[in-house]
Protein backbone atom coordinates (compact mmCIF):
# COMPACT_ATOMS: atom_id res chain seq x y z
CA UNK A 1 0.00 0.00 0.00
CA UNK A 2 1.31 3.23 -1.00
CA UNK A 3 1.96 6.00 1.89
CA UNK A 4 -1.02 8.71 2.04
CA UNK A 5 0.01 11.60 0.30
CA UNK A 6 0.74 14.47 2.35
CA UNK A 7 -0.43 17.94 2.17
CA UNK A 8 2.16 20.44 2.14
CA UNK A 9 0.72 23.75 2.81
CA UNK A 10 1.57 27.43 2.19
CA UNK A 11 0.60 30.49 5.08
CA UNK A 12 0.71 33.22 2.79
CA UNK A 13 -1.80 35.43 1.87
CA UNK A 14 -2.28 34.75 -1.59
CA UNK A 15 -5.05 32.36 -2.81
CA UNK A 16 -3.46 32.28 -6.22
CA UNK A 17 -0.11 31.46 -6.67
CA UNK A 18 2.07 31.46 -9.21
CA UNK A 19 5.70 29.73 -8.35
CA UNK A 20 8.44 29.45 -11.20
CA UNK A 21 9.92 26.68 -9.26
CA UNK A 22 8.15 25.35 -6.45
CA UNK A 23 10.17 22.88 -3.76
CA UNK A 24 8.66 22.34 -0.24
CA UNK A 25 12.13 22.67 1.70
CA UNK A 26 12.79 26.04 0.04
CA UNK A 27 8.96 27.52 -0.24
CA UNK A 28 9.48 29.94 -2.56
CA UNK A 29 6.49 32.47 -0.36
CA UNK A 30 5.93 32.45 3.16
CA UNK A 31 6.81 29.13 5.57
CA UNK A 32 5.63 25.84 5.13
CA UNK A 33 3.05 24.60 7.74
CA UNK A 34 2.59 20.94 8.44
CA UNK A 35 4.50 19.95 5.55
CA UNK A 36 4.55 16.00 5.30
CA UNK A 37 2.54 16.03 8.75
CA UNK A 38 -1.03 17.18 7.42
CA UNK A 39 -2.28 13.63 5.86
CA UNK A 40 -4.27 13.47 2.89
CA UNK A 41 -5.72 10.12 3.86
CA UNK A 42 -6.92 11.98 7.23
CA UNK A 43 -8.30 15.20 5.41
CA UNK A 44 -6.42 16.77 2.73
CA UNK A 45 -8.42 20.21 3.56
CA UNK A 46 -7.55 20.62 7.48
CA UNK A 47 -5.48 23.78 7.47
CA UNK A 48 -5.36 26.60 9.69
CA UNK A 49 -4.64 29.88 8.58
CA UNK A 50 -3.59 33.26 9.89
CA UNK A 51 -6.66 35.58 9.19
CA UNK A 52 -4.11 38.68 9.82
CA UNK A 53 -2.46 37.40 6.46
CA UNK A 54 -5.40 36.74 4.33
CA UNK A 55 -6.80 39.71 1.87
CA UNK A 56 -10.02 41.59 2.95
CA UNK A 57 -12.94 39.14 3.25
CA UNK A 58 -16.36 39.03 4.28
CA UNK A 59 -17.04 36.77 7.56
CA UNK A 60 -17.53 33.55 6.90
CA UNK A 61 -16.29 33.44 3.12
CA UNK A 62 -14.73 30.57 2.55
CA UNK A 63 -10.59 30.70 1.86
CA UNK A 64 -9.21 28.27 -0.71
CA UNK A 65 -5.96 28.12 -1.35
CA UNK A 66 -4.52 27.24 -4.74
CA UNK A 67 -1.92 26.61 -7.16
CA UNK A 68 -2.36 27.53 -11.13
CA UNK A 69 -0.98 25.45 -13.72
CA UNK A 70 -0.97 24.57 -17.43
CA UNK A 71 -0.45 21.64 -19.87
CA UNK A 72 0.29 23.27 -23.07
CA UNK A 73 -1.33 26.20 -22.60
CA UNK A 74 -4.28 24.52 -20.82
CA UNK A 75 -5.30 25.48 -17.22
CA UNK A 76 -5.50 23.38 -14.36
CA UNK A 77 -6.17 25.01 -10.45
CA UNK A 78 -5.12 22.76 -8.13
CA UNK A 79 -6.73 23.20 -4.51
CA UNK A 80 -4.08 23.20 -1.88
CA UNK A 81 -6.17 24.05 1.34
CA UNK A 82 -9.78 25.14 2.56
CA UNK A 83 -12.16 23.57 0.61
CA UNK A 84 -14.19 21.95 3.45
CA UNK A 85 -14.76 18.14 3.63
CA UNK A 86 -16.38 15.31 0.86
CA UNK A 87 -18.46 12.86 1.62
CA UNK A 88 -18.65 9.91 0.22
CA UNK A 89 -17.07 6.26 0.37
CA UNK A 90 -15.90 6.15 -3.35
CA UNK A 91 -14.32 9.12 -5.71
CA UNK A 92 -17.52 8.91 -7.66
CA UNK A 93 -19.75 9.08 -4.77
CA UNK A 94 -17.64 12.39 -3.60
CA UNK A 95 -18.20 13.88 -7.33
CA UNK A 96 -22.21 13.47 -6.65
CA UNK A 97 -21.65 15.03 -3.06
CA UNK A 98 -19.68 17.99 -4.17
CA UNK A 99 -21.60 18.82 -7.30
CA UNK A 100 -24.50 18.45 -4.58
CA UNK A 101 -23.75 20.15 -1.78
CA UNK A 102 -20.52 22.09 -2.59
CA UNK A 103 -21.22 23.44 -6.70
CA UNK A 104 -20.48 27.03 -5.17
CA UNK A 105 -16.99 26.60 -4.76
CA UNK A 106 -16.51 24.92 -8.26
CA UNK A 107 -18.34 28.17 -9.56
CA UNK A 108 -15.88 31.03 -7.63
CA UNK A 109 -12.71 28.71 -8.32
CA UNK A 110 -13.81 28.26 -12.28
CA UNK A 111 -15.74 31.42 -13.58
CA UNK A 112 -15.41 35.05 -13.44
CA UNK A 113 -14.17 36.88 -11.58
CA UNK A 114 -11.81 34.67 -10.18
CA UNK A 115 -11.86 32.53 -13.31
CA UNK A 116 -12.94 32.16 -16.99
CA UNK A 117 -15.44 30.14 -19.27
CA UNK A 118 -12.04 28.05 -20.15
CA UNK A 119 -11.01 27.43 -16.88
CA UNK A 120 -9.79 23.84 -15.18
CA UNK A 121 -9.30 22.63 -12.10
CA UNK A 122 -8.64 19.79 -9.94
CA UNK A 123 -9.61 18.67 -6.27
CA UNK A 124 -7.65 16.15 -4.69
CA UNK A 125 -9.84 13.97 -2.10
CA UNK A 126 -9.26 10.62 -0.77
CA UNK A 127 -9.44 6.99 -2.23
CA UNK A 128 -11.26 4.08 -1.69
CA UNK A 129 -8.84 2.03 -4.00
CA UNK A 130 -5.31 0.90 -1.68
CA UNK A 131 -3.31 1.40 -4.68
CA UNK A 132 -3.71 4.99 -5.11
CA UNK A 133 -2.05 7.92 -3.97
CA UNK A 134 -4.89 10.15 -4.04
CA UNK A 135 -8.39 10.83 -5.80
CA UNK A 136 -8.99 13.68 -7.68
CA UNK A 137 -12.28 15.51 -8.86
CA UNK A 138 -12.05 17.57 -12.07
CA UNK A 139 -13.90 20.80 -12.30
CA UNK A 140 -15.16 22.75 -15.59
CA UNK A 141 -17.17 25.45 -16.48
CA UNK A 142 -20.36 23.44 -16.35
CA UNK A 143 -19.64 20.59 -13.84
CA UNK A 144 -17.34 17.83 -12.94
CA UNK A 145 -15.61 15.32 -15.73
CA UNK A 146 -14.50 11.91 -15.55
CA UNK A 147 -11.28 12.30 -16.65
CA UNK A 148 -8.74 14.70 -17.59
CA UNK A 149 -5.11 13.76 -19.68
CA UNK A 150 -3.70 17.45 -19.16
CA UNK A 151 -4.37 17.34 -15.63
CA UNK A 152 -2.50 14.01 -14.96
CA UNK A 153 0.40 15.09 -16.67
CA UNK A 154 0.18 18.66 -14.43
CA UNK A 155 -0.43 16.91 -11.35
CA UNK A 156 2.03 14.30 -11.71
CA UNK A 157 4.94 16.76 -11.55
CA UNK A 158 2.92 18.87 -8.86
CA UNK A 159 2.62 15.88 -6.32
CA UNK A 160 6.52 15.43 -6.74
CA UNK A 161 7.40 18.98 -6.70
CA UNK A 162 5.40 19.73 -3.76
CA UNK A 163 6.63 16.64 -1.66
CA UNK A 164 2.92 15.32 -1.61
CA UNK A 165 4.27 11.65 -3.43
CA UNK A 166 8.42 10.49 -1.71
CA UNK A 167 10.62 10.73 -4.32
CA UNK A 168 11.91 7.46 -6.07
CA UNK A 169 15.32 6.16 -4.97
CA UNK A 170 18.51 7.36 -5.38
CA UNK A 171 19.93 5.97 -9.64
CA UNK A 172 15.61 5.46 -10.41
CA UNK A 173 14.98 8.66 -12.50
CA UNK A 174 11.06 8.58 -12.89
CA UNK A 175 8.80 8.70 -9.79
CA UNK A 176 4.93 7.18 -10.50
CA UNK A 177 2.13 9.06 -9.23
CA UNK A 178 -1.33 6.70 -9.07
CA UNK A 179 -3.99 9.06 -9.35
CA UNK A 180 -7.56 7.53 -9.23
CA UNK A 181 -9.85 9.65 -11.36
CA UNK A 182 -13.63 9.30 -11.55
CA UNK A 183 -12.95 6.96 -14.79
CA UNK A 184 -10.55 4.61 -12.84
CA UNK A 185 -6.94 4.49 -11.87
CA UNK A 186 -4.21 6.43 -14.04
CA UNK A 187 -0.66 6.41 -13.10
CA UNK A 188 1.95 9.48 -13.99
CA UNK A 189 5.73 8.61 -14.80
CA UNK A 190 7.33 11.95 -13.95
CA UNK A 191 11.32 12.02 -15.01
CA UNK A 192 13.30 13.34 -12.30
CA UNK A 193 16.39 14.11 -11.00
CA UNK A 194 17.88 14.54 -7.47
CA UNK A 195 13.47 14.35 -6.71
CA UNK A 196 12.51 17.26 -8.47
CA UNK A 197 10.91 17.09 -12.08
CA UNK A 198 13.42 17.25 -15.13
CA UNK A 199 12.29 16.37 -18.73
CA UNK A 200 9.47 13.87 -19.92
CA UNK A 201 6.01 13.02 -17.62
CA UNK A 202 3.70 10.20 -19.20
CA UNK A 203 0.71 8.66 -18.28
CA UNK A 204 -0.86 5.29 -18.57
CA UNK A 205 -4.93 5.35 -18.91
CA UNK A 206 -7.79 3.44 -18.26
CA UNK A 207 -8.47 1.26 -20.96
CA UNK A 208 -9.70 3.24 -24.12
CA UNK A 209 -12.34 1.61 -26.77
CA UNK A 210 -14.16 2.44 -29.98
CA UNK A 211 -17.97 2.85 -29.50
CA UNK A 212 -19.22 3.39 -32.61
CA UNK A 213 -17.89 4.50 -36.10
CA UNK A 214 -19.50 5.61 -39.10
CA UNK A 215 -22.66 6.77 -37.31
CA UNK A 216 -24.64 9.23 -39.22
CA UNK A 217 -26.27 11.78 -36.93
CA UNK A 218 -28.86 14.62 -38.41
CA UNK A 219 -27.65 18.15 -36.91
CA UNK A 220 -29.85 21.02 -37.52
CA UNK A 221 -28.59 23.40 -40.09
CA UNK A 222 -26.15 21.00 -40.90
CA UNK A 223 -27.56 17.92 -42.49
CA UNK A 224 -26.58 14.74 -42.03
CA UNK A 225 -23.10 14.31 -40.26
CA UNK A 226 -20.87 10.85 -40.15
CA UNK A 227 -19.10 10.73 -36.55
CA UNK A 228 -17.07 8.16 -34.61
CA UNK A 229 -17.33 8.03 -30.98
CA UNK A 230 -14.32 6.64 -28.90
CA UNK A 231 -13.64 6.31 -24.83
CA UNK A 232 -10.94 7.81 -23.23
CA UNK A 233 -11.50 7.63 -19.75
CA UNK A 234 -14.21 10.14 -21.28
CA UNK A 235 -16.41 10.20 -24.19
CA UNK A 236 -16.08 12.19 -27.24
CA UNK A 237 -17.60 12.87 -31.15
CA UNK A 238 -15.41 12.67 -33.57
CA UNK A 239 -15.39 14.38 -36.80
CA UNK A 240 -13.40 15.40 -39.59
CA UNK A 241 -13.76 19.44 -39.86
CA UNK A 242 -14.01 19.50 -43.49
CA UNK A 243 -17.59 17.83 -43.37
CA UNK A 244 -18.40 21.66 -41.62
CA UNK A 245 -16.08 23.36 -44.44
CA UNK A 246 -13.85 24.28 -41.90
CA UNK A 247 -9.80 23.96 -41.03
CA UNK A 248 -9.15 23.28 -38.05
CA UNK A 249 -5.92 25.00 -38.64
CA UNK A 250 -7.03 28.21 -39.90
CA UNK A 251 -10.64 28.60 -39.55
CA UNK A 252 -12.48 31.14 -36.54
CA UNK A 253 -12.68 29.94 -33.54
CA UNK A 254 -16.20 30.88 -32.87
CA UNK A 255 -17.13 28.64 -35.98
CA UNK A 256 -15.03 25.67 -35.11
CA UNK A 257 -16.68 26.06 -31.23
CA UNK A 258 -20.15 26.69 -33.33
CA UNK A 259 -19.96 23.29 -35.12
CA UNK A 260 -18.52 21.00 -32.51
CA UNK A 261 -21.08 22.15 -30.26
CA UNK A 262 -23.83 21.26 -32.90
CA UNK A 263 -22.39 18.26 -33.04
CA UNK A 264 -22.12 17.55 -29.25
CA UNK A 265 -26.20 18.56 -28.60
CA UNK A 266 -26.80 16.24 -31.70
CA UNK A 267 -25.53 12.99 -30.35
CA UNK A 268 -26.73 13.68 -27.01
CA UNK A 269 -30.73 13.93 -28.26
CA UNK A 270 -29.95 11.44 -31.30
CA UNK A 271 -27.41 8.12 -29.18
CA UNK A 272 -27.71 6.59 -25.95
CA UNK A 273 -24.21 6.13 -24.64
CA UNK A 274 -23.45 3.18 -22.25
CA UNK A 275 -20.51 2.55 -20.19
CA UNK A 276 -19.35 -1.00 -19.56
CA UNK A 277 -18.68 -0.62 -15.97
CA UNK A 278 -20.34 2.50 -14.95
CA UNK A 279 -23.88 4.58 -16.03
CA UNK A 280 -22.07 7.41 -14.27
CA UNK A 281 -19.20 7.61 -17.04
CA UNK A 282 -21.75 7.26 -19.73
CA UNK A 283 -22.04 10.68 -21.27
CA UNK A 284 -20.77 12.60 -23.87
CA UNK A 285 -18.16 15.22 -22.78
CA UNK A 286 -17.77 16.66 -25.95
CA UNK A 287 -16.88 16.78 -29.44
CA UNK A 288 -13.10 17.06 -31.21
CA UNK A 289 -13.21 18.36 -34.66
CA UNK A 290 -9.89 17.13 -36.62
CA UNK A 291 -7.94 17.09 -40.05
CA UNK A 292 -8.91 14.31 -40.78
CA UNK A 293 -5.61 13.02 -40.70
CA UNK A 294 -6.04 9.38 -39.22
CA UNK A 295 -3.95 7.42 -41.09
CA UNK A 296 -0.26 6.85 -39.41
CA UNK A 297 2.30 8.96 -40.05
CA UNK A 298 5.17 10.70 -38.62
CA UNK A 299 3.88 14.21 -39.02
CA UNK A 300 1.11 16.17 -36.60
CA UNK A 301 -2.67 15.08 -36.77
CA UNK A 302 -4.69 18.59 -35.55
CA UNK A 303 -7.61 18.96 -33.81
CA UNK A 304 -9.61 21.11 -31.47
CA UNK A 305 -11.71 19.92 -28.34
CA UNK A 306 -14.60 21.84 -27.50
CA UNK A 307 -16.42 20.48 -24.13
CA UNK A 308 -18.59 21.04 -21.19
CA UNK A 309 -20.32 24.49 -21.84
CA UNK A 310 -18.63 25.10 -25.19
CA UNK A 311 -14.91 24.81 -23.58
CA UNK A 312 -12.29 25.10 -25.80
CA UNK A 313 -9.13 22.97 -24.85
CA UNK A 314 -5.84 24.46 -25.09
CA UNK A 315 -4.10 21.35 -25.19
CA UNK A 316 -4.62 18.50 -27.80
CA UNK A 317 -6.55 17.19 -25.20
CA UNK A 318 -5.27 13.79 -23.05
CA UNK A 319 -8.36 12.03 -22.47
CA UNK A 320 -9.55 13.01 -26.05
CA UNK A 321 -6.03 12.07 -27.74
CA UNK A 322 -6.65 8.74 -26.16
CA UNK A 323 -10.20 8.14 -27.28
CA UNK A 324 -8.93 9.05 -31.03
CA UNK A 325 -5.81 6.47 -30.76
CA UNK A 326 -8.95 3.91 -29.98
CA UNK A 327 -10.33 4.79 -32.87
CA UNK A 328 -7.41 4.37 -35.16
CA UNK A 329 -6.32 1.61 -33.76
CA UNK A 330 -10.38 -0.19 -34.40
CA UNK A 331 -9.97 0.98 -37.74
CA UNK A 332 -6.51 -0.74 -38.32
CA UNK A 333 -4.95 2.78 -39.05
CA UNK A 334 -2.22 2.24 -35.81
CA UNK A 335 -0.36 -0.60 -34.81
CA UNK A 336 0.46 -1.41 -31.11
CA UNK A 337 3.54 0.21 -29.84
CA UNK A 338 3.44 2.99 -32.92
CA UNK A 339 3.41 6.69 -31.83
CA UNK A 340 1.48 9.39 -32.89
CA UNK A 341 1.81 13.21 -32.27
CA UNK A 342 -1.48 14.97 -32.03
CA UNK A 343 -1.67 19.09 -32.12
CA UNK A 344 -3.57 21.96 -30.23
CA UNK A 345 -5.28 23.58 -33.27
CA UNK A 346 -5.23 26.41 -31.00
CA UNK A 347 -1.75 26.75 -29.44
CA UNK A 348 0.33 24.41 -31.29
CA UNK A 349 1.03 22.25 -28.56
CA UNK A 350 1.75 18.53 -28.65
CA UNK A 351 1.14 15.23 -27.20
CA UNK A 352 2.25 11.75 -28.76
CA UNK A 353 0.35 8.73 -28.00
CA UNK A 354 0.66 5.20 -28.92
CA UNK A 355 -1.41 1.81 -27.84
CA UNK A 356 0.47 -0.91 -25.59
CA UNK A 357 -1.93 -3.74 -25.35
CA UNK A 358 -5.09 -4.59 -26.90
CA UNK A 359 -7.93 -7.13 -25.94
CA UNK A 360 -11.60 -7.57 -26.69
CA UNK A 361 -14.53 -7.22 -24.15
CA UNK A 362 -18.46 -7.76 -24.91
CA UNK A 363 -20.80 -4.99 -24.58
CA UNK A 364 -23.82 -5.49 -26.39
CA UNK A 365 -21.73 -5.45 -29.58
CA UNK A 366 -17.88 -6.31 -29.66
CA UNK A 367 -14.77 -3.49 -29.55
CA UNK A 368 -11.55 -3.30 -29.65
CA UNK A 369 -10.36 -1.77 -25.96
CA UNK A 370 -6.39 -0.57 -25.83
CA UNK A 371 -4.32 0.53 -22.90
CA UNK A 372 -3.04 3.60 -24.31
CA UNK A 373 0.25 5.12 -22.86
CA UNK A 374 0.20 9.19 -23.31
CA UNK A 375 3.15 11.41 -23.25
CA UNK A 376 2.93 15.11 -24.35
CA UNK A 377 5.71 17.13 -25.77
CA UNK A 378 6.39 20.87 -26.09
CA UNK A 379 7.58 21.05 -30.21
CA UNK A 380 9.11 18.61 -32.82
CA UNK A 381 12.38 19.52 -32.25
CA UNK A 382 12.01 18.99 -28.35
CA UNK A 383 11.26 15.43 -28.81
CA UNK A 384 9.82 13.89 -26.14
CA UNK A 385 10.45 17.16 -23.97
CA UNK A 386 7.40 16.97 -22.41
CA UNK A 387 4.68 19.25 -21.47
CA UNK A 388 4.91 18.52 -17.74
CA UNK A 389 8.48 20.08 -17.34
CA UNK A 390 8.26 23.27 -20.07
CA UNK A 391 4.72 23.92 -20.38
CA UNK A 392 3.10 21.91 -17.31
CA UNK A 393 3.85 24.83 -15.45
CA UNK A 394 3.27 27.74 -12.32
């Protein structure tokens, strides 16, 4: 059994951070209080802080404390202290309680003023599952996902940064973070040195399937539209942008976010999605418009996520990168163990992706499931300089 993660905490004032180099035994603000004494297994959330410190507040407002991040240009707010305690006996049991009895927080944390319509964040909580370091809860715009690739690769080098995972031993240069997400459990591989992160962080998903291909869906305005839907830890539409007469390269924003989200409202009235473990994973998150580009090669496949409330990802997307090397691989267009590199149509950031073992399940109808292994990297020329070190950052 792994040891509970600890929660190192920060007494400063500020409730968002922004370190260029965090480390727990040199805090780059302020002291450290109850650094690897405060137990996330106990309550992750138990801090005391100095009110004389704190901004301006109304009486009884609550305090959270976070740290900002981002995965290729992606955000992801990671709670450090003060959200008060979830209930529940399993992470998705604490997602119902907190969208139940806590939304308000996810609200100030995610939207203006404090945040945007783009936002992300993540909650850590506890685990039911003895393998895990942690749980975590994402947070949106419009609710709570089941699983998010960007902010896996973020936290990984965050729980090893801030001291909340021990550092691997002395000659082992990557440190595994098991993170149990809504969809299941996901471990990080964060490449270190002397326990800080240096260089590449991976992940390895939940297993990833094709649901359906060639399905012709009728979206208003649009006609009749051919999509594939594929699981990722999360489930997405998939179609080629040119159906819309759109690049996903070149064309407006607003149009790209206009047809994906046709899409997305489409499927949801038109398909019933079913999960083969879970009805509480079986939704659609959203839809990723692409090039088209499925067949392997060694150059960039682009594409654009647009989810939740018509959220735009920054990043290539992890979850939805995984889904799409389900896909390929169903259709015969990858081969286990090759690697793809997938593009942010909107910031030019990458991730490469490739399937490591394949299997068949029964689910109604038969698919092809894959454990896909996900690393993201900053540029061509950076290799597999990932996100997590250059661009997974404070």
């Amino acid at each position: 059994m792994p040891r509970p993660l600890p929660l190192s905490t920060n007494s400063g004032s500020s409730c968002f951070r922004s370190h260029a180099s965090p480390n727990p035994s040199t805090p780059p603000h302020g002291r450290w209080v109850g650094s690897w004494v405060c137990w996330l297994a106990a309550s992750p959330m138990e801090v005391l802080r100095d009110s004389s410190q704190l901004p301006p507040h109304a009486s009884g407002t609550p305090v959270l404390s976070v740290v900002d991040m981002h995965t290729g240009g992606e955000p992801l707010r990671i709670v450090l202290a003060g959200w008060p305690e979830v209930g529940g006996p399993t992470v998705l049991a604490k997602r119902r309680y907190v969208r139940e009895h806590q939304d308000p927080l996810r609200r100030r944390l995610m939207l203006e003023p404090r945040g945007h319509r783009d936002m992300y964040g993540a909650l850590l909580v506890r685990s039911e599952l003895p393998d895990a370091h942690a749980g975590v809860l994402f947070l949106h715009n419009e609710g709570y996902s089941s699983m998010c690739g960007h902010g896996v690769l973020a936290l990984g080098r965050f729980a090893l940064d801030y001291g909340l995972v021990p550092p691997p031993p002395p000659g082992v240069r990557e440190a595994q973070v098991r993170l149990h997400c809504p969809c299941g459990l996901v471990t990080a591989f964060v490449e270190c040195e002397r326990g800080r992160s240096r260089g590449p962080v991976r992940f390895h998903s939940v297993p990833a399937f094709a649901l359906a291909t060639d399905l012709v869906v009728h979206v208003p305005g649009k006609g009749d539209i051919v999509v594939d839907i594929g699981y990722g830890g999360a489930f997405y539409a998939f179609v080629n942008a040119e159906r819309f007469g759109l690049d996903v390269c070149s064309s407006k924003t607003r149009d790209l976010v206009d047809a994906a989200t046709a899409v997305t409202e489409a499927v949801k009235a038109q398909v019933k999605i079913h999960h083969p473990e879970s009805e509480e994973l079986a939704f659609l998150y959203g839809t990723i418009l692409t090039d088209g580009k499925d067949a392997f090669s060694a150059e960039p496949t682009t594409n654009v996520c647009v989810f939740a409330d018509a959220q735009v990802d920054r990043s290539p997307t992890g979850s939805g990168v995984t889904a799409r090397i389900a896909l390929q691989y169903h259709k015969g267009l990858i081969q286990l163990n090759q690697t793809r590199t997938f593009k942010s149509s909107a910031t030019g950031s990458l991730f490469t992706g490739k399937p490591v073992k394949a299997y068949h399940w029964c689910c109604s109808h038969r698919c092809s499931r894959l454990d896909p292994t996900l690393v993201s990297q900053t540029s061509p020329a950076d290799l597999l300089i990932v996100l997590g070190w250059k661009n997974a950052s404070l």
